[in-house]
Each structure stands twice: as structure tokens, then as C-alpha cells.
C-alpha atoms as a PDB file:
ATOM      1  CA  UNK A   1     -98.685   8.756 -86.288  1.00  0.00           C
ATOM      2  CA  UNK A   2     -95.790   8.753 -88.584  1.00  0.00           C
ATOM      3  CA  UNK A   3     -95.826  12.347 -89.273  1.00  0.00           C
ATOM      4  CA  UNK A   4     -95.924  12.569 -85.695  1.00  0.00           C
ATOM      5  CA  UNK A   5     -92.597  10.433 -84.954  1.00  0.00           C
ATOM      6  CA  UNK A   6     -90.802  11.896 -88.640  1.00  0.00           C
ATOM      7  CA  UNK A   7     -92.134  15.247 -86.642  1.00  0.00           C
ATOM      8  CA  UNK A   8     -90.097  14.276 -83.488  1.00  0.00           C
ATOM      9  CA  UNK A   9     -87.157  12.826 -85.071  1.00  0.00           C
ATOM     10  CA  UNK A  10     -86.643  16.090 -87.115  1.00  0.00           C
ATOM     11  CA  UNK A  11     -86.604  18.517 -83.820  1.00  0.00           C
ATOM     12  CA  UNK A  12     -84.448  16.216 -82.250  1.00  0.00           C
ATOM     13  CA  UNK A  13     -81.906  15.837 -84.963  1.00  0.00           C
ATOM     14  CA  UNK A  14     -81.967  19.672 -85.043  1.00  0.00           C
ATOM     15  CA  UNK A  15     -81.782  20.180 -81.693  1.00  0.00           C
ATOM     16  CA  UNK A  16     -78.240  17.903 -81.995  1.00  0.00           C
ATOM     17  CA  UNK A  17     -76.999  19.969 -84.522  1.00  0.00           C
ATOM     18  CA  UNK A  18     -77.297  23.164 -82.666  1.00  0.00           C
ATOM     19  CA  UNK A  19     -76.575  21.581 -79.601  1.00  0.00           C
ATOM     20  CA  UNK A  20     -72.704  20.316 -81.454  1.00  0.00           C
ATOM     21  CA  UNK A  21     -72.286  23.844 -82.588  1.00  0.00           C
ATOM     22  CA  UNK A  22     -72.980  25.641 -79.062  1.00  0.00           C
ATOM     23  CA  UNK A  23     -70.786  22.675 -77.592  1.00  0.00           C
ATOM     24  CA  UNK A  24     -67.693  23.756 -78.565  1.00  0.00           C
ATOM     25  CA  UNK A  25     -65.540  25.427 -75.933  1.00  0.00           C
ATOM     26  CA  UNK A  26     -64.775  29.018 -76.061  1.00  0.00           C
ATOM     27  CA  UNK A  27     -60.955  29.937 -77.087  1.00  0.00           C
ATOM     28  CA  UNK A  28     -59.464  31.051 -73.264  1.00  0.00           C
ATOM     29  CA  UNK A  29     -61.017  27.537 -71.656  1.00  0.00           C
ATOM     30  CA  UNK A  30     -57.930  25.568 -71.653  1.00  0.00           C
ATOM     31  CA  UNK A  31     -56.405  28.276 -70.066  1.00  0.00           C
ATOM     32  CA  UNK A  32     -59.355  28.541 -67.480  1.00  0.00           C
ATOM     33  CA  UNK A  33     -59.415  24.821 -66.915  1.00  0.00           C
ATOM     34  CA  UNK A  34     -55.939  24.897 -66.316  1.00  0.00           C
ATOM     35  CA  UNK A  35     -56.426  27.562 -63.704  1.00  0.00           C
ATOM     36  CA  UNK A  36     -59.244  25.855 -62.236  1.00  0.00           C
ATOM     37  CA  UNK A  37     -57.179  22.706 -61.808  1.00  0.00           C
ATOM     38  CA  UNK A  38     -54.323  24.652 -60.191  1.00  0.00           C
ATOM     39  CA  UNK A  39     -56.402  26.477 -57.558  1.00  0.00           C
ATOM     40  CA  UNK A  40     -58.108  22.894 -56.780  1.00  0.00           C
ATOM     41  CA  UNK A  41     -54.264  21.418 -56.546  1.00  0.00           C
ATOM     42  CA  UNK A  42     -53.686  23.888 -54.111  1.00  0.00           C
ATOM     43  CA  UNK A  43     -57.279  23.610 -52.092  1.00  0.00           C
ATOM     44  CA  UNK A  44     -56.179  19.996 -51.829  1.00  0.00           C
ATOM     45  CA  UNK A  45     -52.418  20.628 -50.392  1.00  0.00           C
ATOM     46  CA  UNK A  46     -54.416  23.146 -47.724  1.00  0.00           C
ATOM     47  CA  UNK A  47     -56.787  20.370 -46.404  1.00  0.00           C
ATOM     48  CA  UNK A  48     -53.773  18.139 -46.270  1.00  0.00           C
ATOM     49  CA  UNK A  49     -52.248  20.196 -44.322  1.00  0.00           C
ATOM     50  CA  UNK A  50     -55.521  21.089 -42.384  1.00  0.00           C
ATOM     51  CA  UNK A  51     -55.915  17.528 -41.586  1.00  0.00           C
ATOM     52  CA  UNK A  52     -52.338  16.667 -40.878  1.00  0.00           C
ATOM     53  CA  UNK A  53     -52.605  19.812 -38.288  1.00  0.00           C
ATOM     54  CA  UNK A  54     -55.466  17.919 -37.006  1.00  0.00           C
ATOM     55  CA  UNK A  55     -54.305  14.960 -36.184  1.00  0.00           C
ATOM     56  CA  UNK A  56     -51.177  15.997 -35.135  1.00  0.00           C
ATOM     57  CA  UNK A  57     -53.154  18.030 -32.342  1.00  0.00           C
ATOM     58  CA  UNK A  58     -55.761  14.938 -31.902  1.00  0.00           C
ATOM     59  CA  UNK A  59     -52.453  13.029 -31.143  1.00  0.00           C
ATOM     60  CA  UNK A  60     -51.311  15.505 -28.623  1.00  0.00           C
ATOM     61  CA  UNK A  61     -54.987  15.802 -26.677  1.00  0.00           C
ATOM     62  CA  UNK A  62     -54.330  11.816 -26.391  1.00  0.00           C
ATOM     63  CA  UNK A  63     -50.877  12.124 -24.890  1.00  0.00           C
ATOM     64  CA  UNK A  64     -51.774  15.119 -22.559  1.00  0.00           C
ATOM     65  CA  UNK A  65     -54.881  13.124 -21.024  1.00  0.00           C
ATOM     66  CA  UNK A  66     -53.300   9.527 -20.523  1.00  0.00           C
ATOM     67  CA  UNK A  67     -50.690  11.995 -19.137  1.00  0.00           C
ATOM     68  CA  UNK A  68     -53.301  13.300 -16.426  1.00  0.00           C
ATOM     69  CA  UNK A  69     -54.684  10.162 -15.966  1.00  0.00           C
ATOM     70  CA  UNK A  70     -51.009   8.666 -14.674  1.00  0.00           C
ATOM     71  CA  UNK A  71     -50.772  11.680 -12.706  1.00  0.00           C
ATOM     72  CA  UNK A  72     -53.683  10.862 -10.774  1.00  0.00           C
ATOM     73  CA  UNK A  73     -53.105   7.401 -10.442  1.00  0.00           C
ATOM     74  CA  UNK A  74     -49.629   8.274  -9.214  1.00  0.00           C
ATOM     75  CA  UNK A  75     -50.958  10.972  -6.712  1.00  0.00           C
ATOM     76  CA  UNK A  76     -53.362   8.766  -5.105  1.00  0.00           C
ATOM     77  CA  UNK A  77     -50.760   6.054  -4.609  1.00  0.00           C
ATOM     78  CA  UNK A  78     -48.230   9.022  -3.155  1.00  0.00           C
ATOM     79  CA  UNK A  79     -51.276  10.434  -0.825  1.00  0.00           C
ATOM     80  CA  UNK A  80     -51.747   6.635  -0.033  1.00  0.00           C
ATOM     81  CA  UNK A  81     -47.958   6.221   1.025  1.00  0.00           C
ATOM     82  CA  UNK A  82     -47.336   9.760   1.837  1.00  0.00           C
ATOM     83  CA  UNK A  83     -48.731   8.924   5.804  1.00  0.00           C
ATOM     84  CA  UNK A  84     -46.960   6.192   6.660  1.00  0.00           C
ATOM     85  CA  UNK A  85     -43.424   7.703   5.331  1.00  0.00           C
ATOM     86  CA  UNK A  86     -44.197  10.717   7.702  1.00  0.00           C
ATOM     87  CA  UNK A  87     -44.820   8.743  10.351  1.00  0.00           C
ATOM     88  CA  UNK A  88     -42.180   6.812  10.243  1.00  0.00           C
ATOM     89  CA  UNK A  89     -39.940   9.506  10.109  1.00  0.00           C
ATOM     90  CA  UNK A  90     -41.391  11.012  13.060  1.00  0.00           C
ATOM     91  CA  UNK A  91     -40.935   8.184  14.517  1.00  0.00           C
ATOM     92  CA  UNK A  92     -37.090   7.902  13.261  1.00  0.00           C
ATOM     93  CA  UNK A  93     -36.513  11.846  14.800  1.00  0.00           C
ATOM     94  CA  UNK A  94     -38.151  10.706  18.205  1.00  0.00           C
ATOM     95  CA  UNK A  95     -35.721   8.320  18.579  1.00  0.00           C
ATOM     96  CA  UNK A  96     -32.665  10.663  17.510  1.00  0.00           C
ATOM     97  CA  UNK A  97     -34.070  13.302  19.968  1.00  0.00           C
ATOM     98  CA  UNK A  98     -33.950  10.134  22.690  1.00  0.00           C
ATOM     99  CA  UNK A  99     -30.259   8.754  21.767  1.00  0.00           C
ATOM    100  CA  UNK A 100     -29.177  13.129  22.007  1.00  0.00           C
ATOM    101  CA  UNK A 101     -30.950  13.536  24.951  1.00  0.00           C
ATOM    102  CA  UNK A 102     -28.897  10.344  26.824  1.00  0.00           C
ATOM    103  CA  UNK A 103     -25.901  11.382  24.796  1.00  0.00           C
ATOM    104  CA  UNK A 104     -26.114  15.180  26.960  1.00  0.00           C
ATOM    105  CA  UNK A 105     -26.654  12.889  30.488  1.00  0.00           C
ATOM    106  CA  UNK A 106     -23.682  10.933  30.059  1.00  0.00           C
ATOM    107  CA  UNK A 107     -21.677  13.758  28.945  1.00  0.00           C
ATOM    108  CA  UNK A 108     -22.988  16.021  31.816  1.00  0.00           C
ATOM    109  CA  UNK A 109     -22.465  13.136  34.214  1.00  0.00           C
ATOM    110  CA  UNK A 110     -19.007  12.417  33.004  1.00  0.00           C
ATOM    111  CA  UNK A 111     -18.485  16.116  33.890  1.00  0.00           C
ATOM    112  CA  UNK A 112     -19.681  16.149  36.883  1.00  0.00           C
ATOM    113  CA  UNK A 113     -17.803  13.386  38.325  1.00  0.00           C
ATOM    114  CA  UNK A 114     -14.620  14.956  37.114  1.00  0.00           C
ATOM    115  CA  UNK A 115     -15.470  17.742  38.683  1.00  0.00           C
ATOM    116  CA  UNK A 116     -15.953  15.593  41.686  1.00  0.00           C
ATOM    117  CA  UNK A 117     -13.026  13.881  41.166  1.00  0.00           C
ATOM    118  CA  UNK A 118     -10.617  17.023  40.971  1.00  0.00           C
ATOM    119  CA  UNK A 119     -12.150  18.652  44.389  1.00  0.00           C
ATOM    120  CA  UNK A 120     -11.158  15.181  46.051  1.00  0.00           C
ATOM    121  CA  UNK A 121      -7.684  15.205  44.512  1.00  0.00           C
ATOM    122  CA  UNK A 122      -7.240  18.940  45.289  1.00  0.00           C
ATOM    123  CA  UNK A 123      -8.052  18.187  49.257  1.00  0.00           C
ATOM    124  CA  UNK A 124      -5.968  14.862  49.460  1.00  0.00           C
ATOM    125  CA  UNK A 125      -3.190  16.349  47.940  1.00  0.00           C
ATOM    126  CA  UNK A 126      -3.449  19.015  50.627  1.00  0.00           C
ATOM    127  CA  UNK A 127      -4.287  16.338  53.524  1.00  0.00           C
END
């Protein structure tokens, strides 16, 4: 059993040492790291901006439909109003037709007795 484990210990100590050896980084992979770490610097500023698009237009979707909703609310209290203004302005230009319409009577009455008037001065001035 200890040959076995001396066995064991031997391919594992020489599988370290070959494993060190193989470890070390070949002579361009600083240069390759630092490129790697650039184009992920630049990957993050694009989802920031992705995201900040995002909730720039999530904030805008808001706006537009509590927007819509006041429309509504406002419509239905306009449609709700809306009747009762009309009728009372029919109402109001009844009334204006009603005050024109004596208005033209007394005028055409005050006419007519002038007219009256002058054709009984004309013949008593000739009496």
C-alpha cells in the first residue's frame, strides 16, 4: 500500500511540475488581456446606455398612458356637461330671438303711428 501512495504522490508531484511550466502565459497576453478588458469596458458603456434608453422610454410609456387616462376622465366629464351647456344656450338664443322679435313690433308700431300721426296733421292743417 505504500508503494501504492509513494506511486500516487510521484504522478502528482509530476503532474505539478509540468502543470507550472505549461502555466506560464504566452508573451502577447498582457497585450490580449488588455484588449479583452477594453472591448468589455466598452460592452459595459453600450448596456448603460441600452438601459438608460430603456428607461428613459419606460418613463415616457408611463407619462403617455396616465396622459390618456386624464383624457378620458376629462372627456367623460365634458360629454357629461357638454348637454346641459347646449341647452342652456339654446335656451339663452330663444330668448334673444323673443326680446328681437318684440324689439321689431315696437319699432314697426312706433312707425306706424307716425305714419298715422302725419296723415292726421297733413288733413288738419288743411281743415
Amino acid at each position: 500500500m505504500a508503494g501504492k501512495r509513494g506511486w500516487a504522490r510521484g504522478v502528482g508531484l509530476m503532474a505539478l511540475v509540468l502543470s507550472a511550466g505549461c502555466a506560464q502565459p504566452p508573451p502577447d497576453a498582457e497585450a490580449r488581456l488588455a484588449e479583452l478588458e477594453a472591448e468589455g469596458q466598452k460592452m459595459d458603456e453600450a448596456l448603460d446606455n441600452v438601459e438608460e434608453r430603456l428607461l428613459g422610454n419606460q418613463a415616457r410609456t408611463h407619462l403617455w398612458q396616465e396622459l390618456a387616462e386624464r383624457h378620458q376622465q376629462v372627456s367623460a366629464v365634458h360629454c357629461k356637461h357638454a348637454h346641459g351647456n347646449v341647452e342652456a344656450i339654446i335656451e339663452h338664443e330663444e330668448r334673444q330671438e323673443e326680446k328681437a322679435r318684440r324689439l321689431r313690433r315696437r319699432h314697426v308700431a312706433s312707425v306706424d303711428s307716425a305714419v298715422l300721426t302725419s296723415g292726421n296733421a297733413v288733413e288738419s292743417s288743411q281743415n
